[in-house]
C-alpha atoms as a PDB file:
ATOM      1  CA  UNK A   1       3.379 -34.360 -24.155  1.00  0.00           C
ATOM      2  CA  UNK A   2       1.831 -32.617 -21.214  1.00  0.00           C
ATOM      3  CA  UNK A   3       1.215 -28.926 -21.499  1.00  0.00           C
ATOM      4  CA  UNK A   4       2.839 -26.713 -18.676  1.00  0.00           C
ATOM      5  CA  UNK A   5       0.096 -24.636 -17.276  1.00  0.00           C
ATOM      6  CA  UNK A   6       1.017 -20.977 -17.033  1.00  0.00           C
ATOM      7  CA  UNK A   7       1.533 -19.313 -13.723  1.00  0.00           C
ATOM      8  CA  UNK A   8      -1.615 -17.004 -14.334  1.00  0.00           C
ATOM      9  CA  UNK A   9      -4.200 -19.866 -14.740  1.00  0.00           C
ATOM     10  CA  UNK A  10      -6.950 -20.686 -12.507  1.00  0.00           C
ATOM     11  CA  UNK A  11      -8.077 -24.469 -12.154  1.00  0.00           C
ATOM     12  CA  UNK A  12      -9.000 -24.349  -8.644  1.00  0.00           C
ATOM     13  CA  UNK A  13     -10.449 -21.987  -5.901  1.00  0.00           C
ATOM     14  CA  UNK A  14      -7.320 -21.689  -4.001  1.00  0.00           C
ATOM     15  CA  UNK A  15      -5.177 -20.662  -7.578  1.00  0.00           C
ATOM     16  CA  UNK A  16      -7.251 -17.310  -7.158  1.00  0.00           C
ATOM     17  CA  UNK A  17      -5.769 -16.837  -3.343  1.00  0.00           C
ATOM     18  CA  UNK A  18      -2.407 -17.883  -5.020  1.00  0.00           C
ATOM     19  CA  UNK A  19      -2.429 -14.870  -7.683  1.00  0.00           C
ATOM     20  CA  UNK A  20      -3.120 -12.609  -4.617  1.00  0.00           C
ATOM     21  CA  UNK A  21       0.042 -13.578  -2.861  1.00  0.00           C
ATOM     22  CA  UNK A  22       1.899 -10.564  -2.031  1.00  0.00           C
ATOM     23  CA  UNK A  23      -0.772  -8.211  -3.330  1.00  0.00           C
ATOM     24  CA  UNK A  24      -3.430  -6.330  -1.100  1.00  0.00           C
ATOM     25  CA  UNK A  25      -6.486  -8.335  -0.144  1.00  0.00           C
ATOM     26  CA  UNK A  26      -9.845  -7.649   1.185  1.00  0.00           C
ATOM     27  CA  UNK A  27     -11.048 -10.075   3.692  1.00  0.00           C
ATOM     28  CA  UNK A  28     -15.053 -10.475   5.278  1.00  0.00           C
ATOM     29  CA  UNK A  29     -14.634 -12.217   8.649  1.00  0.00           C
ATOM     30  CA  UNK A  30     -17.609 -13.503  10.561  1.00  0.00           C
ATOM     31  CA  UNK A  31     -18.793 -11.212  13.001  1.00  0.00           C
ATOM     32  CA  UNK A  32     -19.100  -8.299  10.834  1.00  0.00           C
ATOM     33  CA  UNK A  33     -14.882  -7.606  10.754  1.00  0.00           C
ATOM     34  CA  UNK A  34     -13.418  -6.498   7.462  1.00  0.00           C
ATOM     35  CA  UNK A  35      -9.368  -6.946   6.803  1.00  0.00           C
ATOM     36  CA  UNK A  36      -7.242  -4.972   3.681  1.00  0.00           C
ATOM     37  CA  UNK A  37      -3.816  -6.183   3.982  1.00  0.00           C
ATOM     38  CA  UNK A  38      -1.123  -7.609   2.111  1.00  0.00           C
ATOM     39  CA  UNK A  39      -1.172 -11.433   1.562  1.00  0.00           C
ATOM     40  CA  UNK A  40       2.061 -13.003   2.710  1.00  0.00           C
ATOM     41  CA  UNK A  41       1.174 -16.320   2.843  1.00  0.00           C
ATOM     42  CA  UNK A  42      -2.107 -19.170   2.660  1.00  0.00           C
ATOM     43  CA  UNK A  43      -2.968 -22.806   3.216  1.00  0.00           C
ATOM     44  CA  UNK A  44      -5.750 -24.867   2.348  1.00  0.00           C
ATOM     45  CA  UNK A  45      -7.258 -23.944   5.324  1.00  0.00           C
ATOM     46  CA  UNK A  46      -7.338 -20.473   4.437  1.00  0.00           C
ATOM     47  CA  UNK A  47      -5.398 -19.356   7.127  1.00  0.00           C
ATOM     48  CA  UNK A  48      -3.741 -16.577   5.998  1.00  0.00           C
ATOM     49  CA  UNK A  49      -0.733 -14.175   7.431  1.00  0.00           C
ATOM     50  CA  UNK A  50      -1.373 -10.746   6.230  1.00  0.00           C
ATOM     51  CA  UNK A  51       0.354  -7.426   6.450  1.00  0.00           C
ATOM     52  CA  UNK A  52      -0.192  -3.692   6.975  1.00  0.00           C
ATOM     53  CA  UNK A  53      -3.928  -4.707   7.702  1.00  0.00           C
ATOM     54  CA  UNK A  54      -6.642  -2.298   8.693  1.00  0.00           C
ATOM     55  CA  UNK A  55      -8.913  -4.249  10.631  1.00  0.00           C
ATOM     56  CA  UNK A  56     -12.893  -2.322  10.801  1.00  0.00           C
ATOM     57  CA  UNK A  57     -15.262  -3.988  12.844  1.00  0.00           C
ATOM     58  CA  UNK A  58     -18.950  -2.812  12.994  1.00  0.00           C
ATOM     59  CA  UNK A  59     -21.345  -2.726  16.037  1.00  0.00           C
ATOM     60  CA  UNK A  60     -24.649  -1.981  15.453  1.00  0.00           C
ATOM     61  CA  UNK A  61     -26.820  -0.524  19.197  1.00  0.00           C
ATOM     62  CA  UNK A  62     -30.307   0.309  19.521  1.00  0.00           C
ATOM     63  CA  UNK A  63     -30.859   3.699  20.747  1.00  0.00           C
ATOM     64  CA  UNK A  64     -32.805   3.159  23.932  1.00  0.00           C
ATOM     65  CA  UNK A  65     -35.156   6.540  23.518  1.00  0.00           C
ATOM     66  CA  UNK A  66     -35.827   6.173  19.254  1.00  0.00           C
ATOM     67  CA  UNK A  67     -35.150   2.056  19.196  1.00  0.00           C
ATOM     68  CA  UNK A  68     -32.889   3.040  15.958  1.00  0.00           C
ATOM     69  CA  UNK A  69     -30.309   0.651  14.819  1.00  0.00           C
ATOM     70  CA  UNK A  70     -26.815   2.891  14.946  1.00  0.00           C
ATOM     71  CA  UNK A  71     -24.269   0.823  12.981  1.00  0.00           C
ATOM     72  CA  UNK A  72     -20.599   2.262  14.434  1.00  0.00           C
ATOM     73  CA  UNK A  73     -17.338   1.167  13.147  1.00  0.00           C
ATOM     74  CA  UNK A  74     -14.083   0.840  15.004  1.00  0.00           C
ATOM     75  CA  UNK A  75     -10.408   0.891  12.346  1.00  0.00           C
ATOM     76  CA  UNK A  76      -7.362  -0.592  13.884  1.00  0.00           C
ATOM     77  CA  UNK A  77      -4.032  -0.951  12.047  1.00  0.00           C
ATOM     78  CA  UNK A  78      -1.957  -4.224  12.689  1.00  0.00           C
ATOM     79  CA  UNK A  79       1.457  -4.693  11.257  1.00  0.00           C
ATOM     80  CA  UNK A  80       1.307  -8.417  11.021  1.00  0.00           C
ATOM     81  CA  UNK A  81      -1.799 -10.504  11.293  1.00  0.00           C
ATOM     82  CA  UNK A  82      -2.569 -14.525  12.037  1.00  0.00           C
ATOM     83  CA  UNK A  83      -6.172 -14.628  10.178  1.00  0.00           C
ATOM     84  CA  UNK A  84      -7.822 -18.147  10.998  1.00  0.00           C
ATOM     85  CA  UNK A  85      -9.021 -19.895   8.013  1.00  0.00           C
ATOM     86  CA  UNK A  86     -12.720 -20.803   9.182  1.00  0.00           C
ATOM     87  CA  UNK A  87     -13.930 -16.980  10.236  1.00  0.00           C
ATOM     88  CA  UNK A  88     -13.278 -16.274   6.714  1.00  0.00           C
ATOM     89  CA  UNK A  89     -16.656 -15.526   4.287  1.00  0.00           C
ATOM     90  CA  UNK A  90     -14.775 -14.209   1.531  1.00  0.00           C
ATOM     91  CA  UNK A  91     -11.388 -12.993  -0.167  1.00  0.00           C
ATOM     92  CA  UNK A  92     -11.402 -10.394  -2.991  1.00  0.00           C
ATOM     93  CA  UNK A  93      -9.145  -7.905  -4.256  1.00  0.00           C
ATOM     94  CA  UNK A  94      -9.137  -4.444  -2.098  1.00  0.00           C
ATOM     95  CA  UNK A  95     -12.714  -2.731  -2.937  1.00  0.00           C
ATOM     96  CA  UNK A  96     -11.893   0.596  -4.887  1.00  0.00           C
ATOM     97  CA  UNK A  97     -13.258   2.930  -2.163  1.00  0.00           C
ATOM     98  CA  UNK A  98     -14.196   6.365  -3.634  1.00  0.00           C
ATOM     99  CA  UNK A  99     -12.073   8.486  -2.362  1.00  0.00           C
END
């Protein structure tokens, strides 16, 4: 007899994405953007529909006078977000930020 496999397990990448599924993510985009938001819903494309999502994107400029690199990030808040699976670098859960 086949064994069910519990809810919890993880066989393949996309289970881990699954276990996330209404919990808050953390999200690396290309183009140095970050996303924390709630996962609402995946495919195998890892397109993903998030909520509540802080969006932070980093610039870095060279100061014209000095030539030093001056990394500056912007924080937007989106209620509901369409994330395209192939900007994605990599999922986690939310990094503890010291607060």
């Amino acid at each position: 007899a086949e064994q069910a496999v519990p809810a919890q397990t993880v066989e393949e990448p996309l289970d881990l994405i699954r276990l996330s599924l209404d919990e808050r993510i953390y999200v690396k985009m290309r183009n140095d953007r970050e996303l924390r938001g709630r996962l609402h819903a995946y495919d195998q494309h890892l397109n993903m529909v998030l909520g509540d999502v802080e969006e932070t994107v980093t610039t870095v400029e060279i100061d014209e006078e000095t030539y030093e690199e001056i990394y500056k990030s912007t924080k937007r808040n989106i209620a509901m977000l369409f994330v395209r699976g192939d900007g994605v670098i990599l999922v986690s859960p939310p990094m503890r930020t010291a607060s």
